[in-house]
N, C-alpha and C. Protein backbone atom coordinates (compact mmCIF):
# COMPACT_ATOMS: atom_id res chain seq x y z
N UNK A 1 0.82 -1.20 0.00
CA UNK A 1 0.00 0.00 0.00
C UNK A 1 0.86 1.26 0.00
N UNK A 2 2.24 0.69 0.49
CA UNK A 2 2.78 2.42 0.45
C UNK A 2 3.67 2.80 -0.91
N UNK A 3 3.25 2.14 -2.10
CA UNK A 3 3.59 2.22 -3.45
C UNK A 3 2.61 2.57 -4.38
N UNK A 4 1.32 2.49 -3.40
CA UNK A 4 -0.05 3.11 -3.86
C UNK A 4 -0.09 4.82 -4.32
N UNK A 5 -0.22 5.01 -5.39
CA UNK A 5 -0.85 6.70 -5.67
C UNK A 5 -2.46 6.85 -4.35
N UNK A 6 -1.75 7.42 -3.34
CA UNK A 6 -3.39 7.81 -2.19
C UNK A 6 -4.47 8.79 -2.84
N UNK A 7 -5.51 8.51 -2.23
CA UNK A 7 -6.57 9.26 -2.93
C UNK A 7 -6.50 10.19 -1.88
N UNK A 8 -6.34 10.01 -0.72
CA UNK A 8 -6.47 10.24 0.97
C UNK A 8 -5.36 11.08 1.83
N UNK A 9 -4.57 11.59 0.72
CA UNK A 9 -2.63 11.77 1.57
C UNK A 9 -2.54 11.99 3.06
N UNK A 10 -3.61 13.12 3.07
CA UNK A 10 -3.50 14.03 3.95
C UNK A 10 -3.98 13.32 5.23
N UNK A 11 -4.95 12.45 4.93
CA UNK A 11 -5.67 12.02 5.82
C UNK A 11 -4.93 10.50 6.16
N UNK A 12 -4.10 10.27 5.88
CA UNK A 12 -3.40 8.86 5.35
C UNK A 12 -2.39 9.32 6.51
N UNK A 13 -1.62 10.33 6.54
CA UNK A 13 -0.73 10.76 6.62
C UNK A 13 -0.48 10.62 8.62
N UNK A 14 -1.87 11.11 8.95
CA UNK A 14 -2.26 11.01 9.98
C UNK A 14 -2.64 9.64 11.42
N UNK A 15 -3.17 8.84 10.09
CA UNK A 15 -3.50 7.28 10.23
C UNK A 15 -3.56 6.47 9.17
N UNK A 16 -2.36 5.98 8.69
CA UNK A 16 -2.58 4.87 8.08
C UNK A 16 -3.46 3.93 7.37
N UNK A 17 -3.88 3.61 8.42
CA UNK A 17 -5.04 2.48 8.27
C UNK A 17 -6.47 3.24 7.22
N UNK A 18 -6.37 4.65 7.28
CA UNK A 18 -7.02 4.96 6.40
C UNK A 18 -7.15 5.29 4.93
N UNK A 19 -5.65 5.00 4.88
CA UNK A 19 -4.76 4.84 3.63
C UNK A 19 -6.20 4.54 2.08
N UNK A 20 -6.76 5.37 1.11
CA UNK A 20 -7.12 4.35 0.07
C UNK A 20 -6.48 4.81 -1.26
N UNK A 21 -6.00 3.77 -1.78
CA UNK A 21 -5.92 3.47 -3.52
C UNK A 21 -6.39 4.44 -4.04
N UNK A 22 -5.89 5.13 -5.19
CA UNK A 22 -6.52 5.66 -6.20
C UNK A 22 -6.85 4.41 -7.14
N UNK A 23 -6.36 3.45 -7.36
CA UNK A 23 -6.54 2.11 -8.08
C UNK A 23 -6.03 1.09 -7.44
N UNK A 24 -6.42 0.63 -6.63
CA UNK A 24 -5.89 -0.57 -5.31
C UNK A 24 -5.22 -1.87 -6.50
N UNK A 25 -6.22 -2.46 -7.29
CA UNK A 25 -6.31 -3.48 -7.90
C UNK A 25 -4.87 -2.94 -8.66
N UNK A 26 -5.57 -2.14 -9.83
CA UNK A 26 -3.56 -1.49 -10.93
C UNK A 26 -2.81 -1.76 -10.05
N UNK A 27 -2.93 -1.13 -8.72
CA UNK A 27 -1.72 -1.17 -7.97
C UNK A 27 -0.79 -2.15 -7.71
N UNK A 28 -1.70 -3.36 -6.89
CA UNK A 28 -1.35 -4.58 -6.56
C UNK A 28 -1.01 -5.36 -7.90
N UNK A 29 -1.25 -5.11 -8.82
CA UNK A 29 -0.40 -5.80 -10.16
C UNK A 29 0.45 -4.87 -10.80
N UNK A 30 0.82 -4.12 -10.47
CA UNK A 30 1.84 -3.08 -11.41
C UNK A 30 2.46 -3.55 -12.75
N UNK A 31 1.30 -3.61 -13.27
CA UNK A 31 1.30 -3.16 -14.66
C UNK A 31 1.95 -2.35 -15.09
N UNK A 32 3.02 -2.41 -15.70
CA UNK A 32 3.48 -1.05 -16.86
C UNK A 32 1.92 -0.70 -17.54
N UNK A 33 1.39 -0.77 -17.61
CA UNK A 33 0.20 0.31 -18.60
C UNK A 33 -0.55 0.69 -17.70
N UNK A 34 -0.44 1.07 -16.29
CA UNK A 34 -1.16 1.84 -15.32
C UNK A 34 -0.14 2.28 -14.22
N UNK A 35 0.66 3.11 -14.81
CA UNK A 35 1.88 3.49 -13.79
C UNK A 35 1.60 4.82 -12.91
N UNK A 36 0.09 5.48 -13.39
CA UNK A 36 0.00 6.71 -12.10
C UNK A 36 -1.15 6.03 -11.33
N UNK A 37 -0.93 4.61 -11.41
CA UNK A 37 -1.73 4.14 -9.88
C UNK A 37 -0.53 3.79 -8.98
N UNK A 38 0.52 3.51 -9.19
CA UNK A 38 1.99 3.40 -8.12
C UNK A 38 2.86 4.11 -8.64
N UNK A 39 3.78 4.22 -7.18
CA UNK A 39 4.96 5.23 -6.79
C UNK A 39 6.46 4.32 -7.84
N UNK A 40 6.92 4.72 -8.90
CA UNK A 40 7.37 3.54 -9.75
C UNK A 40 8.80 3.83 -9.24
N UNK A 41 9.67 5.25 -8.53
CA UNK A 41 10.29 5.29 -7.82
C UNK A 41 10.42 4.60 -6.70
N UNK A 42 11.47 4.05 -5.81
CA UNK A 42 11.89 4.50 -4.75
C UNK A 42 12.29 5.15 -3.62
N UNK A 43 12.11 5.24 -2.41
CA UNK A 43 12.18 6.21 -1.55
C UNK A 43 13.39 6.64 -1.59
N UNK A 44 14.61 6.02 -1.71
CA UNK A 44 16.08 6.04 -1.92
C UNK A 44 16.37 6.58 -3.10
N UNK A 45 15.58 5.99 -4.29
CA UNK A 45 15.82 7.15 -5.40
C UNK A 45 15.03 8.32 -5.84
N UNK A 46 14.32 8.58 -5.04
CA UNK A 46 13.49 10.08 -5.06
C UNK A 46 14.47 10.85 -4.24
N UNK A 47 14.80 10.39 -3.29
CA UNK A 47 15.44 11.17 -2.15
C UNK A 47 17.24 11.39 -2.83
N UNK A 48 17.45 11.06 -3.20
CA UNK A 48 19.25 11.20 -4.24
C UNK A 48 18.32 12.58 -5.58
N UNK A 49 17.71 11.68 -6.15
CA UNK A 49 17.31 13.00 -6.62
C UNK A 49 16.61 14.21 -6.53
N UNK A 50 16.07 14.38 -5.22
CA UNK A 50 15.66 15.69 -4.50
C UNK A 50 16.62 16.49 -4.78
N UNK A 51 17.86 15.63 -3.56
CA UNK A 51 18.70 16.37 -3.27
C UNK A 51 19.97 16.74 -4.40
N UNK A 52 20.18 15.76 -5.71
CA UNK A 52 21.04 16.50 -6.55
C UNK A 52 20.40 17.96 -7.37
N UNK A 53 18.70 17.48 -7.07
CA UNK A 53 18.26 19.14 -8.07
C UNK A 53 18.49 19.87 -7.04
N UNK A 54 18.71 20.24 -5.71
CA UNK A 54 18.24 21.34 -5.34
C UNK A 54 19.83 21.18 -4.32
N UNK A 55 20.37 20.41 -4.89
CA UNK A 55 22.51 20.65 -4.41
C UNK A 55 23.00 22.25 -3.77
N UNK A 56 22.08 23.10 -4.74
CA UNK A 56 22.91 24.32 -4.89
C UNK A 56 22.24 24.99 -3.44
N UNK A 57 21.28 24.75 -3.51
CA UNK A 57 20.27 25.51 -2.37
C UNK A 57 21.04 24.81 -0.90
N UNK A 58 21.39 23.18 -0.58
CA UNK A 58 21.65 22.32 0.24
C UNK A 58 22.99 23.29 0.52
N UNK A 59 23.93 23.26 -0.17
CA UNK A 59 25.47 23.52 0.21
C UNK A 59 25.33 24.87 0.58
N UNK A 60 24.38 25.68 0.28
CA UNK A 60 24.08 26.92 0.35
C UNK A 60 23.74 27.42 2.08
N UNK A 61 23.22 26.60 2.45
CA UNK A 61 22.73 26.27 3.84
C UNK A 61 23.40 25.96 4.74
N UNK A 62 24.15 25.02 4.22
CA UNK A 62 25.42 24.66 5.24
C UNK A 62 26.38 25.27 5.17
N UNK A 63 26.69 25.98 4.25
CA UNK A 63 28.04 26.92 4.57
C UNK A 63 27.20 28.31 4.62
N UNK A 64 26.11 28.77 5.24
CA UNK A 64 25.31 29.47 5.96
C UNK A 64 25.43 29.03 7.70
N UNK A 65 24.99 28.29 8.07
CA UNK A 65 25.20 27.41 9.22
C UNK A 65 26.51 27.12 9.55
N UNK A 66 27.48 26.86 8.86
CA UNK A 66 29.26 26.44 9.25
C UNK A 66 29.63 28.05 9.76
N UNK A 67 29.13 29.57 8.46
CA UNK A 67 29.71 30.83 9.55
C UNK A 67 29.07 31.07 10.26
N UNK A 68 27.77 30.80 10.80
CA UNK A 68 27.04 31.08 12.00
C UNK A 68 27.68 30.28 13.13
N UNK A 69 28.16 29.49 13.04
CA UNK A 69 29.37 28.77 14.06
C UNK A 69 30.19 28.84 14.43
N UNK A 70 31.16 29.50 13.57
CA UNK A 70 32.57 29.99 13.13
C UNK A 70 31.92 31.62 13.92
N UNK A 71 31.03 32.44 13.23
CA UNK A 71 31.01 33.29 14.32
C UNK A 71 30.85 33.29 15.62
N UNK A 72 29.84 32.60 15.84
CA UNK A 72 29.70 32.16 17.81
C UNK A 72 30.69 31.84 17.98
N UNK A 73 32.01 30.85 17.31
CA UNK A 73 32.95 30.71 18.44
C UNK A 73 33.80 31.43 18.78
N UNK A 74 34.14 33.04 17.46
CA UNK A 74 35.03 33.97 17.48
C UNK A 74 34.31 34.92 19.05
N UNK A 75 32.34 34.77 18.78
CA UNK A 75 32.20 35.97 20.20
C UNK A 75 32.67 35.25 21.16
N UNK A 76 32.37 33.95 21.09
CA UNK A 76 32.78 33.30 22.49
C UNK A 76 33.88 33.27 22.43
N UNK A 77 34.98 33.13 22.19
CA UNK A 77 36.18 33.64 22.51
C UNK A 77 36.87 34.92 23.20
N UNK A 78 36.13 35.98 21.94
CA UNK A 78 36.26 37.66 22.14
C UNK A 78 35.61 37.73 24.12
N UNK A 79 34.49 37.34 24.32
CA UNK A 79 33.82 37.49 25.06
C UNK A 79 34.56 36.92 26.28
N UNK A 80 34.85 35.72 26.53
CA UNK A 80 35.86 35.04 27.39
C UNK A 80 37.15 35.79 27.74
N UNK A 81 37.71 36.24 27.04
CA UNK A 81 38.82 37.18 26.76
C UNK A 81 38.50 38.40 27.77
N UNK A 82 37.72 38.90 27.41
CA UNK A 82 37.00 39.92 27.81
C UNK A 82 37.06 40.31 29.36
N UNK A 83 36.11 38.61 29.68
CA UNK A 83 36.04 38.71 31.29
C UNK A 83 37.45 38.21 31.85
N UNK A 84 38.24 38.16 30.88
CA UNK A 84 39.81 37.49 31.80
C UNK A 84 40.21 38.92 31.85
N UNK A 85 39.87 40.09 31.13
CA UNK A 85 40.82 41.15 31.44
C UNK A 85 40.05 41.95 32.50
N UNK A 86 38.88 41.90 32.62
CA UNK A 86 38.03 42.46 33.88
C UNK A 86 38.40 41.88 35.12
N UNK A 87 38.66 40.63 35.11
CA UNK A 87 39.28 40.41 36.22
C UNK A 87 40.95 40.54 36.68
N UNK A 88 41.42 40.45 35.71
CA UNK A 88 42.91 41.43 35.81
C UNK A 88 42.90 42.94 36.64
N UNK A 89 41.61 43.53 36.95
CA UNK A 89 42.33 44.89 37.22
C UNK A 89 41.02 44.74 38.52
């Protein structure tokens, strides 16, 4: 059932068991001549190709996130520093 095209997603999504077929029967025989009643992908190969179309946006994010890190550790440093010379005097 989870290679099924849902009629239900949303509601599927929630509980399962309420899961229905847009074509239960096509489904359960996957027929090449009724291929938008099942998912003819893979979860493993939908998910490789999500992520090679949208690569640019992904790396984009993380080296967004790597200087947001790289900055916190320069304040926390600066900042540490800081209170070592306040307590010097």
């Amino acid at each position: 059932m989870s290679c099924c095209v849902l009629r239900n997603k949303g509601e599927a999504e929630e509980d399962p068991k309420k899961a229905m077929a847009v074509n239960l029967l096509a489904c359960q025989m996957l027929n090449d001549t009724t291929p938008l009643s099942y998912h003819s992908k893979g979860c493993e190969e939908q998910l490789l190709s999500y992520a090679q179309t949208h690569a640019i946006i992904l790396i984009g994010v993380g080296i967004g996130i790597a200087c947001l890190m790289i900055f916190g550790i320069i304040f926390a440093i600066c900042l540490c520093r800081e209170v070592d010379m306040e307590d010097k005097y």
